[in-house]
C-alpha atoms as a PDB file:
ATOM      1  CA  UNK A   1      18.835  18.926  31.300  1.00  0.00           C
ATOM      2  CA  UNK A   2      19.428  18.947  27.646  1.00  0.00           C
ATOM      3  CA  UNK A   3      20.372  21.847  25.472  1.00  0.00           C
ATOM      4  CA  UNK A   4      19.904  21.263  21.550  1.00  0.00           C
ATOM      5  CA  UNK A   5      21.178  24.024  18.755  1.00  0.00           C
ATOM      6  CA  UNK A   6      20.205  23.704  14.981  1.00  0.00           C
ATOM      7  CA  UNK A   7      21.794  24.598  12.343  1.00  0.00           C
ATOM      8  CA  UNK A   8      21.925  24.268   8.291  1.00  0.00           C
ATOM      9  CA  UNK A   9      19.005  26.077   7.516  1.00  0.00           C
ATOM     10  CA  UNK A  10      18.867  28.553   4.518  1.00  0.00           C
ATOM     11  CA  UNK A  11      17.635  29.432   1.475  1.00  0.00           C
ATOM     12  CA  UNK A  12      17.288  26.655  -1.561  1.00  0.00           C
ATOM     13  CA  UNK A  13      15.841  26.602  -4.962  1.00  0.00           C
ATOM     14  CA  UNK A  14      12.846  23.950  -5.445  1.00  0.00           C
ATOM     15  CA  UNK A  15      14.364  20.005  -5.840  1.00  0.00           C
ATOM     16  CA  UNK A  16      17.701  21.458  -3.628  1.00  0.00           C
ATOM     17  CA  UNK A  17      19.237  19.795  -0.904  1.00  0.00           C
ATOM     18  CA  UNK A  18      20.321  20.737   2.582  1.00  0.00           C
ATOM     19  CA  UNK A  19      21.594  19.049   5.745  1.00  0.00           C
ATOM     20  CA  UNK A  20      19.965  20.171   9.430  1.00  0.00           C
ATOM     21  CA  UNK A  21      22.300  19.265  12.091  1.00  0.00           C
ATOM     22  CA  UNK A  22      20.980  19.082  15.628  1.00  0.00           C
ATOM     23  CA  UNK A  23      23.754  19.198  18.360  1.00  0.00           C
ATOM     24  CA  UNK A  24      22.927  18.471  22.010  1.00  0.00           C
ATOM     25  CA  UNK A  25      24.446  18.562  25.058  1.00  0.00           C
ATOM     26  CA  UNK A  26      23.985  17.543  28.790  1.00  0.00           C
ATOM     27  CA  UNK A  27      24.164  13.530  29.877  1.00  0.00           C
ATOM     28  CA  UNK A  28      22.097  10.516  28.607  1.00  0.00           C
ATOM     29  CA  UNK A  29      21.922  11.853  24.748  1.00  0.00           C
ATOM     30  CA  UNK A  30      21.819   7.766  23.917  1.00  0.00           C
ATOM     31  CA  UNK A  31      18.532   7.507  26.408  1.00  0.00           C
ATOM     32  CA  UNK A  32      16.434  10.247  24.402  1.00  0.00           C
ATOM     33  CA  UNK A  33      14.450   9.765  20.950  1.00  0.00           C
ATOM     34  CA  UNK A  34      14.898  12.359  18.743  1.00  0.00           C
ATOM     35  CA  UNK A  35      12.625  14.135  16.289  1.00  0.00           C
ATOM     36  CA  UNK A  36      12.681  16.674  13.576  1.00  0.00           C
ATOM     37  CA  UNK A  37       9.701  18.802  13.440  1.00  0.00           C
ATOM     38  CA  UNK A  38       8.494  21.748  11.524  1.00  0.00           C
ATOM     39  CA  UNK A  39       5.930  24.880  11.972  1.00  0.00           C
ATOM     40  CA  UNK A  40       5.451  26.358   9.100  1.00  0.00           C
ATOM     41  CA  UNK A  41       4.304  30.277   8.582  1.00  0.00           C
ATOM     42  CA  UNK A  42       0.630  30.849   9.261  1.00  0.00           C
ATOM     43  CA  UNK A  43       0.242  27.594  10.792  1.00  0.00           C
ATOM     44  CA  UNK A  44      -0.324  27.531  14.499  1.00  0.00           C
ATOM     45  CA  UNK A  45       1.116  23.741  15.537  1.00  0.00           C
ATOM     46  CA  UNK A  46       4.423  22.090  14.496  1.00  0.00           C
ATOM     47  CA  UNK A  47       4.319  19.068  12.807  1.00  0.00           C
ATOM     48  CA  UNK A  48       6.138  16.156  12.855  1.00  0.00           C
ATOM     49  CA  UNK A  49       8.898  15.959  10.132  1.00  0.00           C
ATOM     50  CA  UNK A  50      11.084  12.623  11.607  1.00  0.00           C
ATOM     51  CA  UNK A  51      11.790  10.625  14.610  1.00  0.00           C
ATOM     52  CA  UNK A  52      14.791   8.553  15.591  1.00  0.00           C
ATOM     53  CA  UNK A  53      14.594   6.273  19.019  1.00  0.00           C
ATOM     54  CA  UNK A  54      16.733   5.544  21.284  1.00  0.00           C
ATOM     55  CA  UNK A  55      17.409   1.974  19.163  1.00  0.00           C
ATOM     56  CA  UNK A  56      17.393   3.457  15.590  1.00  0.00           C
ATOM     57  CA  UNK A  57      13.249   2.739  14.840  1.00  0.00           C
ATOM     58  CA  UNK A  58      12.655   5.691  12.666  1.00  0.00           C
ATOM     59  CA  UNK A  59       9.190   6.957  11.264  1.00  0.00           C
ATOM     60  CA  UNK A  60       8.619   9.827   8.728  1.00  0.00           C
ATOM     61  CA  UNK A  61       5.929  12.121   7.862  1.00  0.00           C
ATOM     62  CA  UNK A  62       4.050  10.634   4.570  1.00  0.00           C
ATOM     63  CA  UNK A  63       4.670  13.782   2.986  1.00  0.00           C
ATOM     64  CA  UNK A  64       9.194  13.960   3.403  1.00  0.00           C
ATOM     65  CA  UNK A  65       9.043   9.876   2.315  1.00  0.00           C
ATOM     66  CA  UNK A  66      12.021   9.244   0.018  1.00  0.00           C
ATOM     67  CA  UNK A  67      13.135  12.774   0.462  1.00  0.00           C
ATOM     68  CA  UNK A  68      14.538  13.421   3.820  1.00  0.00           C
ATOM     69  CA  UNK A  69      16.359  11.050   5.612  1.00  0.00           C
ATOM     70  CA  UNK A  70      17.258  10.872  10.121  1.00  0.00           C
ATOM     71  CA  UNK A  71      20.059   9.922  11.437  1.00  0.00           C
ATOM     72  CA  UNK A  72      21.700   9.876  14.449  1.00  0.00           C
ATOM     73  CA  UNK A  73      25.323  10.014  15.871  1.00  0.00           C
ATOM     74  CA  UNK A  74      25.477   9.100  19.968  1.00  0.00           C
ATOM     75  CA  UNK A  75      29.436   9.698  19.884  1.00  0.00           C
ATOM     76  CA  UNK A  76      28.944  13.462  18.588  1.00  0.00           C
ATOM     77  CA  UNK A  77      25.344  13.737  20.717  1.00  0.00           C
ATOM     78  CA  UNK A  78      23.861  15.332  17.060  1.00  0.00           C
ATOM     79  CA  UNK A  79      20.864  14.214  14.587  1.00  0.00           C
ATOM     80  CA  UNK A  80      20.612  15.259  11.501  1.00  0.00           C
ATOM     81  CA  UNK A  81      17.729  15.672   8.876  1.00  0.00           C
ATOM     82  CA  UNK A  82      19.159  15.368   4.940  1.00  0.00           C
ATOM     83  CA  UNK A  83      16.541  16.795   3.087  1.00  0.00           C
ATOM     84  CA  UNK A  84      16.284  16.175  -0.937  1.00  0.00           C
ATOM     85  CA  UNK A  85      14.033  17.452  -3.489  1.00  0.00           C
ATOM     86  CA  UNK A  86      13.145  20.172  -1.218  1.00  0.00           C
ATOM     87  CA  UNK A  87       9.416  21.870  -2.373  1.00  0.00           C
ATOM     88  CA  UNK A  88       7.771  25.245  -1.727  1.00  0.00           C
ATOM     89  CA  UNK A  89       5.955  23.919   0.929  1.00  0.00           C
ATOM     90  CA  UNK A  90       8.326  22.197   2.953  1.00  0.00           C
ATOM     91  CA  UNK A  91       9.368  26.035   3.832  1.00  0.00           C
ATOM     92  CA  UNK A  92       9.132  26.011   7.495  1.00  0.00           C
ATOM     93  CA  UNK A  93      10.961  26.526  10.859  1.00  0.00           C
ATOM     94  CA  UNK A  94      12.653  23.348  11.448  1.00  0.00           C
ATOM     95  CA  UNK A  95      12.994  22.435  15.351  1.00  0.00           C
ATOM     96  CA  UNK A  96      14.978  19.838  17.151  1.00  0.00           C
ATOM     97  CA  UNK A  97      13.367  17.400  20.335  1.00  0.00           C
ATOM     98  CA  UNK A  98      14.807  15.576  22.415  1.00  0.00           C
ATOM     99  CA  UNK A  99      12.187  13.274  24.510  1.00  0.00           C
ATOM    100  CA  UNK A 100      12.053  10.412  26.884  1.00  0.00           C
ATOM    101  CA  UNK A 101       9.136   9.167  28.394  1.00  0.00           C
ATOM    102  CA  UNK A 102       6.609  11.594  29.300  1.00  0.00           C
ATOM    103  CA  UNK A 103       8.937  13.243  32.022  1.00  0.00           C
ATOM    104  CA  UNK A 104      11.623  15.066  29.580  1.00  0.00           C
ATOM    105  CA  UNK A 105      10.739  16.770  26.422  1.00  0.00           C
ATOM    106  CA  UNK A 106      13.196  19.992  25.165  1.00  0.00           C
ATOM    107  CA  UNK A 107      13.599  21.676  22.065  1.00  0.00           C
ATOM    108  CA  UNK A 108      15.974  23.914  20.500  1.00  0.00           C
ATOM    109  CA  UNK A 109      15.614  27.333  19.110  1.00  0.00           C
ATOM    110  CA  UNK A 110      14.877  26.183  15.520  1.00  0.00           C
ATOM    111  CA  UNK A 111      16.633  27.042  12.154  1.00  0.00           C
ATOM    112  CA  UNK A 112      14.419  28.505   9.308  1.00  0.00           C
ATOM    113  CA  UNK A 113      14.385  26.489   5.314  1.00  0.00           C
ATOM    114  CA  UNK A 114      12.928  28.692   2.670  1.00  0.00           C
ATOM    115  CA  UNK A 115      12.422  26.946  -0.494  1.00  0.00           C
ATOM    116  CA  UNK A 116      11.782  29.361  -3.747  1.00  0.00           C
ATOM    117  CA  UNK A 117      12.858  30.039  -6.994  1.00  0.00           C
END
């Protein structure tokens, strides 16, 4: 079992920054690729934001390349999600996965980015 809490969420002004941290706990954190994702308001499905593996292999979203960046930190069991250049539309609940194989898949409660002027 794996428990993940966000946090860093908030309220930015268009081509802001902020830093999503994603802190897990429970065994195996190294075993599990981790993800970013987002659901924005209105829209019925969260999308993918970012992904980490379990060896570092990272893949974006084509619309956060060169803005956001994953990482991940298996001594502290936490991701994180820097996000740059933040736009109006990247305004979304942003939620934390943890998944390995097609046995374990959790998520966390989600943290909420608004970005307006």
């Amino acid at each position: 079992q794996v428990q993940l809490v966000e946090s860093g969420g908030g309220l930015v002004q268009p081509g802001g920054s902020l830093r999503l941290s994603c802190a897990a706990s429970g065994s195996g954190f190294r075993l599990y690729s981790m993800g970013w994702y987002r659901q924005a308001p209105g829209k019925a499905q969260r999308e993918l934001v970012a992904t980490i593996g379990r060896f570092g292999t990272i893949n974006y979203a084509d619309s956060v390349k060169g803005r956001f960046a994953i990482s991940r930190n298996n001594t502290w069991n936490t991701i994180y999600l820097q996000m740059n250049n933040l736009k109006p539309e990247d305004t979304a609940a942003y939620y934390c996965r943890a998944s390995r194989g097609t046995e374990y898949n959790y998520w966390g409660q989600g943290t909420q980015v608004t970005v307006s002027s």
